[in-house]
PDB file of N, CA and C in Angstrom:
ATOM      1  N   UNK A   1     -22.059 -42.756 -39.377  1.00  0.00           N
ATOM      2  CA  UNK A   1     -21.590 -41.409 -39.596  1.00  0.00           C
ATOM      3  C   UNK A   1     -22.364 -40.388 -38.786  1.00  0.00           C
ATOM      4  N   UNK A   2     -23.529 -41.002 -38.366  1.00  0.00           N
ATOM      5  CA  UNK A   2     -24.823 -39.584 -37.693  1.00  0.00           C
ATOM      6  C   UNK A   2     -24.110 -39.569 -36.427  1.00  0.00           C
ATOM      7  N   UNK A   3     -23.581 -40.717 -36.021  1.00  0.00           N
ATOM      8  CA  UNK A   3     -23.060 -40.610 -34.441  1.00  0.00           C
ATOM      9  C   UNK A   3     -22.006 -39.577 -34.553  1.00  0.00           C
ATOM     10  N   UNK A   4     -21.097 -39.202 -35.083  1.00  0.00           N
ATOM     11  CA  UNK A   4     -19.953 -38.206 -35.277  1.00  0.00           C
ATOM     12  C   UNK A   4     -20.533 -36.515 -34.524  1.00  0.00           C
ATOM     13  N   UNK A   5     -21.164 -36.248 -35.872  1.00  0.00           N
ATOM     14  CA  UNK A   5     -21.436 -34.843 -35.579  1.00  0.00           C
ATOM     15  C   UNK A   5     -22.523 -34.445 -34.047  1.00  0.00           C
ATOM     16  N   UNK A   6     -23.540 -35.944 -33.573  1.00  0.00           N
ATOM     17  CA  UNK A   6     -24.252 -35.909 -32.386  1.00  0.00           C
ATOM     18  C   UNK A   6     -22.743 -35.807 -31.454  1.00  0.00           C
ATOM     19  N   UNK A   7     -21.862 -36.652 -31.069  1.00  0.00           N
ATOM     20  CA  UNK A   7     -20.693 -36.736 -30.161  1.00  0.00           C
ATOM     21  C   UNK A   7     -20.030 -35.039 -29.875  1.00  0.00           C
ATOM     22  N   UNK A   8     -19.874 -34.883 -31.103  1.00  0.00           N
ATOM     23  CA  UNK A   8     -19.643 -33.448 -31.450  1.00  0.00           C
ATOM     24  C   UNK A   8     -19.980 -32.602 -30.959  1.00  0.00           C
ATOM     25  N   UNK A   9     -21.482 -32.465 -30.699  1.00  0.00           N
ATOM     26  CA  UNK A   9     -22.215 -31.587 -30.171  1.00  0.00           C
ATOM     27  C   UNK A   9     -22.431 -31.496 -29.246  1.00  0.00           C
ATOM     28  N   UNK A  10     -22.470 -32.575 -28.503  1.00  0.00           N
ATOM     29  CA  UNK A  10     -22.544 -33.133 -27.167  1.00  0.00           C
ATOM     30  C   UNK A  10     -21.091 -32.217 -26.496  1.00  0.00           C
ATOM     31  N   UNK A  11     -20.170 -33.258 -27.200  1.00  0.00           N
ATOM     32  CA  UNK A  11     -18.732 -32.129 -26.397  1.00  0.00           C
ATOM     33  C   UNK A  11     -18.896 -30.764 -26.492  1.00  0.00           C
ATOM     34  N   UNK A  12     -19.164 -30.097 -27.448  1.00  0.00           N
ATOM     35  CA  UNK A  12     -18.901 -28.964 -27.456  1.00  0.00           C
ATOM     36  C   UNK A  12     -20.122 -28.307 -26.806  1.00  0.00           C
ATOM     37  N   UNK A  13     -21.102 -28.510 -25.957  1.00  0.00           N
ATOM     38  CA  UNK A  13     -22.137 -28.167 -24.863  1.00  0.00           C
ATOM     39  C   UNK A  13     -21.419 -28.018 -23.395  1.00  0.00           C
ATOM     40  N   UNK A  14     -20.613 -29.372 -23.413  1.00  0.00           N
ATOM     41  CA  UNK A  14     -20.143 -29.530 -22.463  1.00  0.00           C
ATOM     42  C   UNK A  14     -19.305 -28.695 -22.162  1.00  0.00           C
ATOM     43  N   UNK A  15     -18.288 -28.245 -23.119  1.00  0.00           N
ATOM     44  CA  UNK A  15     -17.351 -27.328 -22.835  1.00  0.00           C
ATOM     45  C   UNK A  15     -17.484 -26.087 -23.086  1.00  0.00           C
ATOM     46  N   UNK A  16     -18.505 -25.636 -23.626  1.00  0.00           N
ATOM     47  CA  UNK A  16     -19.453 -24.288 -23.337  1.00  0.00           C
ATOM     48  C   UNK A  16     -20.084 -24.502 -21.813  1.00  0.00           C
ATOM     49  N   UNK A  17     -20.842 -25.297 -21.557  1.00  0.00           N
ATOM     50  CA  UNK A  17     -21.352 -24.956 -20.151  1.00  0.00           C
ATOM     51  C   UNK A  17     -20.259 -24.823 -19.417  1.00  0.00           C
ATOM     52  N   UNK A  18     -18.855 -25.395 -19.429  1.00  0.00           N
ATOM     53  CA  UNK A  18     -18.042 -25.205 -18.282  1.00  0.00           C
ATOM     54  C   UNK A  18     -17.644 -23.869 -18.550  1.00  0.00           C
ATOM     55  N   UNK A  19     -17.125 -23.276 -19.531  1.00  0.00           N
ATOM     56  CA  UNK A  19     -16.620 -22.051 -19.537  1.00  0.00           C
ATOM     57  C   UNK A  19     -17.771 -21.057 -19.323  1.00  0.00           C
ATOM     58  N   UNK A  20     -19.014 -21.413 -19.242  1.00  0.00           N
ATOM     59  CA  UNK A  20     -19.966 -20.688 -18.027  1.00  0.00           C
ATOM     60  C   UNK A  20     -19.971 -20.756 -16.899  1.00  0.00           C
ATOM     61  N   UNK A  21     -19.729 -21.976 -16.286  1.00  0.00           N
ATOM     62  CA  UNK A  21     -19.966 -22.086 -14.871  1.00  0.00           C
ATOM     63  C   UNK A  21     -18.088 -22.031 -14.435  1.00  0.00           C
ATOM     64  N   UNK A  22     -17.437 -21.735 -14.778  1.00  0.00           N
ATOM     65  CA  UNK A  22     -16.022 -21.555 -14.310  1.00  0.00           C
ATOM     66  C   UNK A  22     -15.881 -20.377 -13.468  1.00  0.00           C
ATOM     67  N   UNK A  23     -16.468 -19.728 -14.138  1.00  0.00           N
ATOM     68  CA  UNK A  23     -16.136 -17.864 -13.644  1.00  0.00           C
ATOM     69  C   UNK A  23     -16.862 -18.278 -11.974  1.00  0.00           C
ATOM     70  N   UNK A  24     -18.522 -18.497 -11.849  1.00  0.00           N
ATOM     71  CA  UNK A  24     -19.341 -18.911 -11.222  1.00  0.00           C
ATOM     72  C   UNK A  24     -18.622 -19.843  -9.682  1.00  0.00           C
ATOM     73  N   UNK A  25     -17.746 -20.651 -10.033  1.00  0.00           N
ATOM     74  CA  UNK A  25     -17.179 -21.334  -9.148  1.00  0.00           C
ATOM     75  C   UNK A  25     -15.588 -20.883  -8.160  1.00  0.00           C
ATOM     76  N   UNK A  26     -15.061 -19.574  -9.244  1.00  0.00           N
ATOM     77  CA  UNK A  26     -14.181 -18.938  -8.478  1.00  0.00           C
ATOM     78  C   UNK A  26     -14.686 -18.085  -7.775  1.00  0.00           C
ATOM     79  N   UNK A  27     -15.038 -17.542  -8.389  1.00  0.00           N
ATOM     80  CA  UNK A  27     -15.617 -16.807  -7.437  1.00  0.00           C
ATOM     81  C   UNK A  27     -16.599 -17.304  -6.207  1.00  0.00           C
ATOM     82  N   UNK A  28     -16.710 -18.639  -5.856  1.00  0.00           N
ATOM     83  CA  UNK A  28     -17.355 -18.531  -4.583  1.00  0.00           C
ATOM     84  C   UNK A  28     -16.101 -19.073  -3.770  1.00  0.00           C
ATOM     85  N   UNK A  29     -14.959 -18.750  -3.504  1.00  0.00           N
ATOM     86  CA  UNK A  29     -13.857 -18.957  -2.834  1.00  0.00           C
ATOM     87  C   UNK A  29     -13.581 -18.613  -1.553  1.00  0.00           C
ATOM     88  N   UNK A  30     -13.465 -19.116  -0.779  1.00  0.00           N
ATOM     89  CA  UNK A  30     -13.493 -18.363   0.367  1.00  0.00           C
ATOM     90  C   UNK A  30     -12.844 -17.484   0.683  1.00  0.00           C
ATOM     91  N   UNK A  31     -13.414 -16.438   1.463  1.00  0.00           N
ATOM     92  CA  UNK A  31     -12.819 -15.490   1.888  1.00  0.00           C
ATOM     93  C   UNK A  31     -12.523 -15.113   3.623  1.00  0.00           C
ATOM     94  N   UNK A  32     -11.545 -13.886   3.637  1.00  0.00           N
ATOM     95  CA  UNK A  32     -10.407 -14.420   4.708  1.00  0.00           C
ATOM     96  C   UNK A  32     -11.010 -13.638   5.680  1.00  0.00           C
ATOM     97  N   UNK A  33     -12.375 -14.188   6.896  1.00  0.00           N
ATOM     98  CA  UNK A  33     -12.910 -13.431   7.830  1.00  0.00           C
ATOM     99  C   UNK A  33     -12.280 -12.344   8.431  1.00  0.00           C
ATOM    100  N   UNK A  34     -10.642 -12.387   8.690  1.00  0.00           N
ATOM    101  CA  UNK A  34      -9.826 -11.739   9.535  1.00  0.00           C
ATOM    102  C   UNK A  34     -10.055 -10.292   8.747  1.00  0.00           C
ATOM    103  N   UNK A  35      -9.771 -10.254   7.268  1.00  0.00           N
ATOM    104  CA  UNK A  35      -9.776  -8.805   6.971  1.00  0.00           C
ATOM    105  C   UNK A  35     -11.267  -8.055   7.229  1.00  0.00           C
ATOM    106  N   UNK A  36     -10.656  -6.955   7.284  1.00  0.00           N
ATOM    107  CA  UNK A  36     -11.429  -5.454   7.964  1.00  0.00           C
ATOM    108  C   UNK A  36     -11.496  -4.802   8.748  1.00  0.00           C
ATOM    109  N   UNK A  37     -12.250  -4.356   9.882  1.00  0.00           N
ATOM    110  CA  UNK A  37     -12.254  -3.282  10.963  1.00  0.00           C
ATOM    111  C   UNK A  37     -12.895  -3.759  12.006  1.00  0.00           C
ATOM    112  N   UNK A  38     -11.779  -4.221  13.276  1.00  0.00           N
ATOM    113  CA  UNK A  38     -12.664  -4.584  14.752  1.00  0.00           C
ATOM    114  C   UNK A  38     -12.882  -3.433  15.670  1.00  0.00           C
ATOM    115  N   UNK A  39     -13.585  -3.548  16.174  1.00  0.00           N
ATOM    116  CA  UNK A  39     -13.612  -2.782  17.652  1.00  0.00           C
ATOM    117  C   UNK A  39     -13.958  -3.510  19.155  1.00  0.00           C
ATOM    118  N   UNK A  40     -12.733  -3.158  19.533  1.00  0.00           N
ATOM    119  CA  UNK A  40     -12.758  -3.843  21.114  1.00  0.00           C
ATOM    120  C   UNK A  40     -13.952  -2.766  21.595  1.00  0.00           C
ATOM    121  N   UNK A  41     -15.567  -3.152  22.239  1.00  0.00           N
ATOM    122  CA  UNK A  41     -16.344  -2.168  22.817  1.00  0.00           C
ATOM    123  C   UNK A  41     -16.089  -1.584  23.883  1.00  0.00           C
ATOM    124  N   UNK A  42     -15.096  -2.002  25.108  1.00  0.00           N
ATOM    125  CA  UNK A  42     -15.167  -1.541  26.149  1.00  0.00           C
ATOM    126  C   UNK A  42     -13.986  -0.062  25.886  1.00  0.00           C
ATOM    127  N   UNK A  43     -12.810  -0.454  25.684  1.00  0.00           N
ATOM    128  CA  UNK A  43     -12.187   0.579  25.528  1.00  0.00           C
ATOM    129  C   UNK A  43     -11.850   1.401  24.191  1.00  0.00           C
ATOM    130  N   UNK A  44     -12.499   0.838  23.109  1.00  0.00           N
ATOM    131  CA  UNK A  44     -12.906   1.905  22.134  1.00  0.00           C
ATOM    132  C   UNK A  44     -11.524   1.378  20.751  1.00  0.00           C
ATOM    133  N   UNK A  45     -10.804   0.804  21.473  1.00  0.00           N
ATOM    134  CA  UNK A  45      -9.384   0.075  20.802  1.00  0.00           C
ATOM    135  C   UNK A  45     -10.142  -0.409  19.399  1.00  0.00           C
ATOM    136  N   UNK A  46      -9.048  -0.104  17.939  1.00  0.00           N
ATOM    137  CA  UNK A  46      -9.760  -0.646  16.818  1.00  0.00           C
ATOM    138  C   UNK A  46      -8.580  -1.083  16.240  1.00  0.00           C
ATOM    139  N   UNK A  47      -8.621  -2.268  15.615  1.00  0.00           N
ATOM    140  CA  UNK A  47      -7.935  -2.615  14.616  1.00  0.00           C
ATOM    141  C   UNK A  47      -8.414  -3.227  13.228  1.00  0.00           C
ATOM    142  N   UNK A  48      -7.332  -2.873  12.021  1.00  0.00           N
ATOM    143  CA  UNK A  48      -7.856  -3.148  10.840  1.00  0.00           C
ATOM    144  C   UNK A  48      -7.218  -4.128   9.788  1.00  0.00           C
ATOM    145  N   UNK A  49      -7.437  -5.171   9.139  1.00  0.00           N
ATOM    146  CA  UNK A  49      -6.353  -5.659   8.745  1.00  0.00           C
ATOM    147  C   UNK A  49      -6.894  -5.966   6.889  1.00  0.00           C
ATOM    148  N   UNK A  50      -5.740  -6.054   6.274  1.00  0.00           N
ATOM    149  CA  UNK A  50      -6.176  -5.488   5.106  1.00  0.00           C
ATOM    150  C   UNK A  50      -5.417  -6.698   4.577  1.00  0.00           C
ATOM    151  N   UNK A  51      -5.901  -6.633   2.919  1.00  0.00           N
ATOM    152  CA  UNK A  51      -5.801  -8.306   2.233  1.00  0.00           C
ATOM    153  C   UNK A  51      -4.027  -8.090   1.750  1.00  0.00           C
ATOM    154  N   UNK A  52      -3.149  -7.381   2.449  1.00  0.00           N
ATOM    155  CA  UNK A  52      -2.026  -7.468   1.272  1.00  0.00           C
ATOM    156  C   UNK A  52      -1.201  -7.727   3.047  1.00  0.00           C
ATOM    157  N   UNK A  53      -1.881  -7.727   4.239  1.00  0.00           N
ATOM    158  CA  UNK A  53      -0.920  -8.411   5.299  1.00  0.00           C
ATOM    159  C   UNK A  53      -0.635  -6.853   6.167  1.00  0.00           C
ATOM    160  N   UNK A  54      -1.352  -6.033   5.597  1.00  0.00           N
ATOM    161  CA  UNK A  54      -0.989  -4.757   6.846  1.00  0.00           C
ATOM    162  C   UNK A  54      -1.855  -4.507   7.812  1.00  0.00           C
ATOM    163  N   UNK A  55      -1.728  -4.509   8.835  1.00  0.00           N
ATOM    164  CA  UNK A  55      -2.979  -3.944  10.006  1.00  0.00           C
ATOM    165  C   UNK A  55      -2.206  -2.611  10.797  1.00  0.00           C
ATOM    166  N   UNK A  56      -3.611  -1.978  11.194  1.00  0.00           N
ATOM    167  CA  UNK A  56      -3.476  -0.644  12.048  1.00  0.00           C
ATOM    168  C   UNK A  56      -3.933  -0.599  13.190  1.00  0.00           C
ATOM    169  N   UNK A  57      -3.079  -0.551  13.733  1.00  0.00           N
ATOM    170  CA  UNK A  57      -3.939   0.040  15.403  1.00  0.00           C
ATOM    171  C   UNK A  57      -4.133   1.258  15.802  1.00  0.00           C
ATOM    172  N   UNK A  58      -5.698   1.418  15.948  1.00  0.00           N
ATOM    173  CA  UNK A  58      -5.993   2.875  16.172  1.00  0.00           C
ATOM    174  C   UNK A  58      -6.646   2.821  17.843  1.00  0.00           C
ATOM    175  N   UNK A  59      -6.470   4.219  19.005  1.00  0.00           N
ATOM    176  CA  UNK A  59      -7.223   4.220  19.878  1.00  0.00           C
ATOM    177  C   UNK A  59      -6.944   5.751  19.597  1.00  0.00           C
ATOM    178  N   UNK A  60      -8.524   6.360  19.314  1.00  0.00           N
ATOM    179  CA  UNK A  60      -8.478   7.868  19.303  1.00  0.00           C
ATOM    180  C   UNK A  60      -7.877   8.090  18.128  1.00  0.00           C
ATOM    181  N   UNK A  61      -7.194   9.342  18.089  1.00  0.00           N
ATOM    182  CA  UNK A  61      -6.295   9.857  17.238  1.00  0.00           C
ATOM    183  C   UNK A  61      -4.712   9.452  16.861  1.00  0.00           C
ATOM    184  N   UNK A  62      -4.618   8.542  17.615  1.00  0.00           N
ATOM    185  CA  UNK A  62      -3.322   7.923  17.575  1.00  0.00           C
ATOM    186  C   UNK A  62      -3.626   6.406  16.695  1.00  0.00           C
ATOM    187  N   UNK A  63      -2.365   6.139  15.554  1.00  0.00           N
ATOM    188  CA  UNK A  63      -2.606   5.158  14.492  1.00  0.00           C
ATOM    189  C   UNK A  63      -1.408   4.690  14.388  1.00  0.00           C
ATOM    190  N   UNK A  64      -0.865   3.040  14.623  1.00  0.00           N
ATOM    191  CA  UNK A  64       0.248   2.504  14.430  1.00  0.00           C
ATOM    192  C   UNK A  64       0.176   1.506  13.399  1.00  0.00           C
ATOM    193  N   UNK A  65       1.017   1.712  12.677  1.00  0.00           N
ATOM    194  CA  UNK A  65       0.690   0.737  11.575  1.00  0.00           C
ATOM    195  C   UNK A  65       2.163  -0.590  11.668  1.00  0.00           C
ATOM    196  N   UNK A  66       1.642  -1.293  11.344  1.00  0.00           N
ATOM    197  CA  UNK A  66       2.125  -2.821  11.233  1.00  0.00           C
ATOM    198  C   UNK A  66       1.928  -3.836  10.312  1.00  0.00           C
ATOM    199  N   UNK A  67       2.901  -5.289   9.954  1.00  0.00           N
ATOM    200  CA  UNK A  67       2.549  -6.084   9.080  1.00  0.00           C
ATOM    201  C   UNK A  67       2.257  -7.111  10.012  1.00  0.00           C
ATOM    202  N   UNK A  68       1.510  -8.100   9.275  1.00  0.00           N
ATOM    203  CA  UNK A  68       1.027  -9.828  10.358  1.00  0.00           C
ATOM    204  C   UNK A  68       1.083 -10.610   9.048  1.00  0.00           C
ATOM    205  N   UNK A  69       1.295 -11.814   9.603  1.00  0.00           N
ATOM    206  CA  UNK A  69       0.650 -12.898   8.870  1.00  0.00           C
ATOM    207  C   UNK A  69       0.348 -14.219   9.771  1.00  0.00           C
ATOM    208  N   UNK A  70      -0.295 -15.177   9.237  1.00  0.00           N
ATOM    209  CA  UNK A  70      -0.699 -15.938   9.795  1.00  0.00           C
ATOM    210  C   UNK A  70       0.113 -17.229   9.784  1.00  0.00           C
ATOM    211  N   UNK A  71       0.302 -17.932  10.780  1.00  0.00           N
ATOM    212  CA  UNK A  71       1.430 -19.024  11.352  1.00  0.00           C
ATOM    213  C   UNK A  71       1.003 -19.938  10.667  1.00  0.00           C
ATOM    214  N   UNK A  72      -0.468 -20.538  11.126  1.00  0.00           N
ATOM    215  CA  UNK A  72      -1.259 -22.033  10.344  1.00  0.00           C
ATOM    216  C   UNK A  72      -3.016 -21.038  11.038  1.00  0.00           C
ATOM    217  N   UNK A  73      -4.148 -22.173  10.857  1.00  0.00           N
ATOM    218  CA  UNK A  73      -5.093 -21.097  10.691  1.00  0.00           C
ATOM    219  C   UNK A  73      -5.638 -20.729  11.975  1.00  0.00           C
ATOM    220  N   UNK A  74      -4.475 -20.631  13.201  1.00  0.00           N
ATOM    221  CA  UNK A  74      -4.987 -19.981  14.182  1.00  0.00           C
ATOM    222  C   UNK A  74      -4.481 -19.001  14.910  1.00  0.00           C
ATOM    223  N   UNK A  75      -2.876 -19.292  14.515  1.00  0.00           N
ATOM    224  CA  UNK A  75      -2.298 -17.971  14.961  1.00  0.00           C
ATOM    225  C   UNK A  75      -1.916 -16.754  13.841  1.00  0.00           C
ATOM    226  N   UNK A  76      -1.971 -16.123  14.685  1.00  0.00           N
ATOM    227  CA  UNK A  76      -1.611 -14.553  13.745  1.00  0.00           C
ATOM    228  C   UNK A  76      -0.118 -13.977  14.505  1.00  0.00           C
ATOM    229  N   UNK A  77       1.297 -13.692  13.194  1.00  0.00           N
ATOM    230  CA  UNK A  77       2.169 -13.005  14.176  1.00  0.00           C
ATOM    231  C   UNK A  77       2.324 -11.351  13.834  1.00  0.00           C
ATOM    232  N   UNK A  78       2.712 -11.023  14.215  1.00  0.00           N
ATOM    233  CA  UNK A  78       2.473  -9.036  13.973  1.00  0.00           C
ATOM    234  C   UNK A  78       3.935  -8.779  14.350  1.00  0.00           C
ATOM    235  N   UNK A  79       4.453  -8.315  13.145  1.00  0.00           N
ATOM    236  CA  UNK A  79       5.976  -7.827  12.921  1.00  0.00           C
ATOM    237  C   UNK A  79       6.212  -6.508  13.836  1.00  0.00           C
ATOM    238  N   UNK A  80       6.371  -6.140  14.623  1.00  0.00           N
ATOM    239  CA  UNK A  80       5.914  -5.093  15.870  1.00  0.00           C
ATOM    240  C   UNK A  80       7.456  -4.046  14.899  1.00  0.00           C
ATOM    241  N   UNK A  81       8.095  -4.419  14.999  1.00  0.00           N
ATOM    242  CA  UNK A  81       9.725  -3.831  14.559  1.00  0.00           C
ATOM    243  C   UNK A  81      10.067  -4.381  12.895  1.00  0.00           C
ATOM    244  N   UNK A  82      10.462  -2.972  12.133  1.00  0.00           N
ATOM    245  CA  UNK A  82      11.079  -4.114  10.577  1.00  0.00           C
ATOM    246  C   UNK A  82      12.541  -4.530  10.725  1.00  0.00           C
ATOM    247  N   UNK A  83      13.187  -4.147  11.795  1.00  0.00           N
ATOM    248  CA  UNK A  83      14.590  -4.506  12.259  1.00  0.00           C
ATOM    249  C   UNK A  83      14.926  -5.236  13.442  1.00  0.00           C
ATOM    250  N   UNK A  84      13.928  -5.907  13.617  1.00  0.00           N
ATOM    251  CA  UNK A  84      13.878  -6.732  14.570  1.00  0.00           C
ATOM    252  C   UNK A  84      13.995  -6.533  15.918  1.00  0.00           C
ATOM    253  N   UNK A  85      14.389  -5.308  16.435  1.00  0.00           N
ATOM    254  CA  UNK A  85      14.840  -4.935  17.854  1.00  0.00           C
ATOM    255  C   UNK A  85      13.447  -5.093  18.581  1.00  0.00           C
ATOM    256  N   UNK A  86      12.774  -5.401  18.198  1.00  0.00           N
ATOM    257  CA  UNK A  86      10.955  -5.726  19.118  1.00  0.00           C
ATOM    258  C   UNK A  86      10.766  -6.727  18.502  1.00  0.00           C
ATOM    259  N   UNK A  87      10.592  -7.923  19.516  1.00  0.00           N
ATOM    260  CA  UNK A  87      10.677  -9.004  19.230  1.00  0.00           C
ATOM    261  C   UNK A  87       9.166  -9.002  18.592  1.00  0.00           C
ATOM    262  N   UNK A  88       8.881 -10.488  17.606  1.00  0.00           N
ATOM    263  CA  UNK A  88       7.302 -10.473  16.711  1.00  0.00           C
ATOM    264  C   UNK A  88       6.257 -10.616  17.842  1.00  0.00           C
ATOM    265  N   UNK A  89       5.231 -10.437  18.097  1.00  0.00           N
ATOM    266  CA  UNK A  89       3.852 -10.897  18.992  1.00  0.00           C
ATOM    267  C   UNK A  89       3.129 -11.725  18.105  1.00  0.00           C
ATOM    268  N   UNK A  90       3.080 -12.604  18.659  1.00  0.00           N
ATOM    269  CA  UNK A  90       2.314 -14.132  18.465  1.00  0.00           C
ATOM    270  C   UNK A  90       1.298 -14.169  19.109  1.00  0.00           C
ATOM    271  N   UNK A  91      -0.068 -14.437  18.477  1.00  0.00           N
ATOM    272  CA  UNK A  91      -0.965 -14.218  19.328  1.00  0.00           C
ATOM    273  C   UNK A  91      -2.017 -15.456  18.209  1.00  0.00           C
ATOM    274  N   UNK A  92      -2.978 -16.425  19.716  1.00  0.00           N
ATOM    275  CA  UNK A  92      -4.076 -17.151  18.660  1.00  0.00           C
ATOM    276  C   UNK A  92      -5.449 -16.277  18.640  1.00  0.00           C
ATOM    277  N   UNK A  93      -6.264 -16.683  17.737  1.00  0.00           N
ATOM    278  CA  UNK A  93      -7.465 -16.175  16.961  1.00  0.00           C
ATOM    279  C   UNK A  93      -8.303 -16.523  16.549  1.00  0.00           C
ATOM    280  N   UNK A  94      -9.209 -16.806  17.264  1.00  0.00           N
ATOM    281  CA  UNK A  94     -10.452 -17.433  16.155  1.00  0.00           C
ATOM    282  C   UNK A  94     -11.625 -16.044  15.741  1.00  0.00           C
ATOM    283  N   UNK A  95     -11.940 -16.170  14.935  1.00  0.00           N
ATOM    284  CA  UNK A  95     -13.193 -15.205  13.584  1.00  0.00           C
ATOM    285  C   UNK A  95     -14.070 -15.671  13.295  1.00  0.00           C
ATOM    286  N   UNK A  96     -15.391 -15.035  13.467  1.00  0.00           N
ATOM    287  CA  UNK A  96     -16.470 -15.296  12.713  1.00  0.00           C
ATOM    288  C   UNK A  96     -16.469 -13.851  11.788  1.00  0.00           C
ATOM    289  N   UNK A  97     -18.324 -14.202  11.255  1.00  0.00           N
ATOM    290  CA  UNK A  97     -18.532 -12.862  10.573  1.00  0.00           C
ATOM    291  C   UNK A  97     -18.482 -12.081  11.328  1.00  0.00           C
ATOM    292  N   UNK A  98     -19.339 -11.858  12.497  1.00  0.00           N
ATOM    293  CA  UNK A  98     -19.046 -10.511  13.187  1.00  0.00           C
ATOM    294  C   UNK A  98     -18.093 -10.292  14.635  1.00  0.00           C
ATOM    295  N   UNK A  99     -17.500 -11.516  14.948  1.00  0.00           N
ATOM    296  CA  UNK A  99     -16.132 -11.719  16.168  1.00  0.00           C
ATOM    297  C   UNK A  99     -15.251 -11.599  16.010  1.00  0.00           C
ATOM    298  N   UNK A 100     -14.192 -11.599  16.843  1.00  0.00           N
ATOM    299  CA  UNK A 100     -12.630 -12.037  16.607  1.00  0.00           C
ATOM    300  C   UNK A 100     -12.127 -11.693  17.668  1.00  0.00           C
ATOM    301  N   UNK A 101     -11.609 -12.954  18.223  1.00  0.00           N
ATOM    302  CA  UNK A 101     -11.094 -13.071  19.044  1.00  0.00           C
ATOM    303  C   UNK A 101      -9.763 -13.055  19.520  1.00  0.00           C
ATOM    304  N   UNK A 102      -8.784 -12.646  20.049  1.00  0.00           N
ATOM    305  CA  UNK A 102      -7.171 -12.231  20.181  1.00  0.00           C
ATOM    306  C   UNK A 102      -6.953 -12.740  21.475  1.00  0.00           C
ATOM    307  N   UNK A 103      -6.168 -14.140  21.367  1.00  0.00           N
ATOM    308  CA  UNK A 103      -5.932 -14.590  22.811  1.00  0.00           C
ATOM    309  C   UNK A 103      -4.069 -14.719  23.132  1.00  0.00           C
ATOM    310  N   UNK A 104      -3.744 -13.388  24.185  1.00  0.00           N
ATOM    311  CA  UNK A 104      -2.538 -13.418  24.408  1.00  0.00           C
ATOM    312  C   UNK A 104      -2.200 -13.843  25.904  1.00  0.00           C
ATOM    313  N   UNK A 105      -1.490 -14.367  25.843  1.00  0.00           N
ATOM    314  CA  UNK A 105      -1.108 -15.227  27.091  1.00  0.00           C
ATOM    315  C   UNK A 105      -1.953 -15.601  28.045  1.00  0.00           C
ATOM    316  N   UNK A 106      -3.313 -16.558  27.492  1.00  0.00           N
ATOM    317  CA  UNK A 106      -4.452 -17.194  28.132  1.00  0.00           C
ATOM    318  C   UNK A 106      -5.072 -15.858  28.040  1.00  0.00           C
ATOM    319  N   UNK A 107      -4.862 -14.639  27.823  1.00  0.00           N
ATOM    320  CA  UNK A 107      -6.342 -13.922  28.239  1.00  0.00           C
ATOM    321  C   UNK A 107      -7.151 -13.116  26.641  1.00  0.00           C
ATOM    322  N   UNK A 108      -7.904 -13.567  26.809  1.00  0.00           N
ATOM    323  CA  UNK A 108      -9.116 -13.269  25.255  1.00  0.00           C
ATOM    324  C   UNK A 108      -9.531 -11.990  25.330  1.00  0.00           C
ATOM    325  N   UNK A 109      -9.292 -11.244  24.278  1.00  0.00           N
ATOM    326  CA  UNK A 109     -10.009  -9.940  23.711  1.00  0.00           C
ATOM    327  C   UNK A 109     -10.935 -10.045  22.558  1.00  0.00           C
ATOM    328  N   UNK A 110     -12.501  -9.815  23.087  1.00  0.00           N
ATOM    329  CA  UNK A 110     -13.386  -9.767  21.658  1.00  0.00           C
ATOM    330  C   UNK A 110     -13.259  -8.382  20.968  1.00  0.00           C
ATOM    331  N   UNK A 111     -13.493  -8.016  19.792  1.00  0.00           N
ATOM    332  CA  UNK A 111     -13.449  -7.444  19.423  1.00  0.00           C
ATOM    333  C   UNK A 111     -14.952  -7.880  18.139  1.00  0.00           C
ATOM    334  N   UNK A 112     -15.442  -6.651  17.860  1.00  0.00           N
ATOM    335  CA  UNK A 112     -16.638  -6.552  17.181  1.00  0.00           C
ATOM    336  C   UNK A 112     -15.974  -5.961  15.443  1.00  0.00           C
ATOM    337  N   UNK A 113     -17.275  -6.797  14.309  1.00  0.00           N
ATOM    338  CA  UNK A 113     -16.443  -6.317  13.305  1.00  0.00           C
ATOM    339  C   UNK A 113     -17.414  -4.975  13.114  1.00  0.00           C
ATOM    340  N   UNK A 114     -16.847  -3.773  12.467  1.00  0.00           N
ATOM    341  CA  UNK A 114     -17.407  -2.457  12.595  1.00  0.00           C
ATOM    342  C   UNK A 114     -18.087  -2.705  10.716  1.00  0.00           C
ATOM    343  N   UNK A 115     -19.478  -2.138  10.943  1.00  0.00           N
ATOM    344  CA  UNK A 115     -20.135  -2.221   9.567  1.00  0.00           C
ATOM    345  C   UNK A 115     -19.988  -1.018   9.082  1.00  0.00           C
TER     346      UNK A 115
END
């Protein structure tokens, strides 16, 4: 009979520690390098891309806004038109923490992420 209530206790540790360490484990999920704010350094060109699929292109005072999403995890396409008369731009990408790279038709643009 002593074995019962020890088993008991045992489980119910167990399933207290998980509903501690649950929260703990979503949250280390990865997250999606691409969002935030680049800057191309040479010509001052910035773009921003945000977690719900919208990015902006800013140079100066002028701001175009646009949707993207991502093809598989290297290309990015950017809905240029919502009626299609401008065809989508397809472009590949690789990201670190502070890179990102935009390669359109063989030629690479770095861009810096802005802190």
């Amino acid at each position: 009979m002593s074995e019962k209530p020890l088993l008991r206790s045992i489980i119910l540790r167990i399933v207290l520690l998980m509903c501690l360490l649950l929260p703990l484990l979503t949250a280390c999920g990865e997250k999606d390098l691409l969002i935030g704010t680049w800057k191309e350094p040479v010509s001052g060109f910035i773009l921003t891309f945000d977690k719900n699929d919208n990015m902006v292109i800013s140079l100066y005072e002028t701001q175009y806004k646009f949707t993207y999403s991502k093809a598989d995890p290297s290309l990015i396409i950017i809905k240029v038109s919502t009626d299609g008369t401008i065809p989508d731009m397809t472009m590949q990408y690789t990201v670190t923490e502070d890179e990102l790279t935009l390669t359109v038709d063989g030629v690479p643009t770095i861009f810096e992420r802005v802190k």
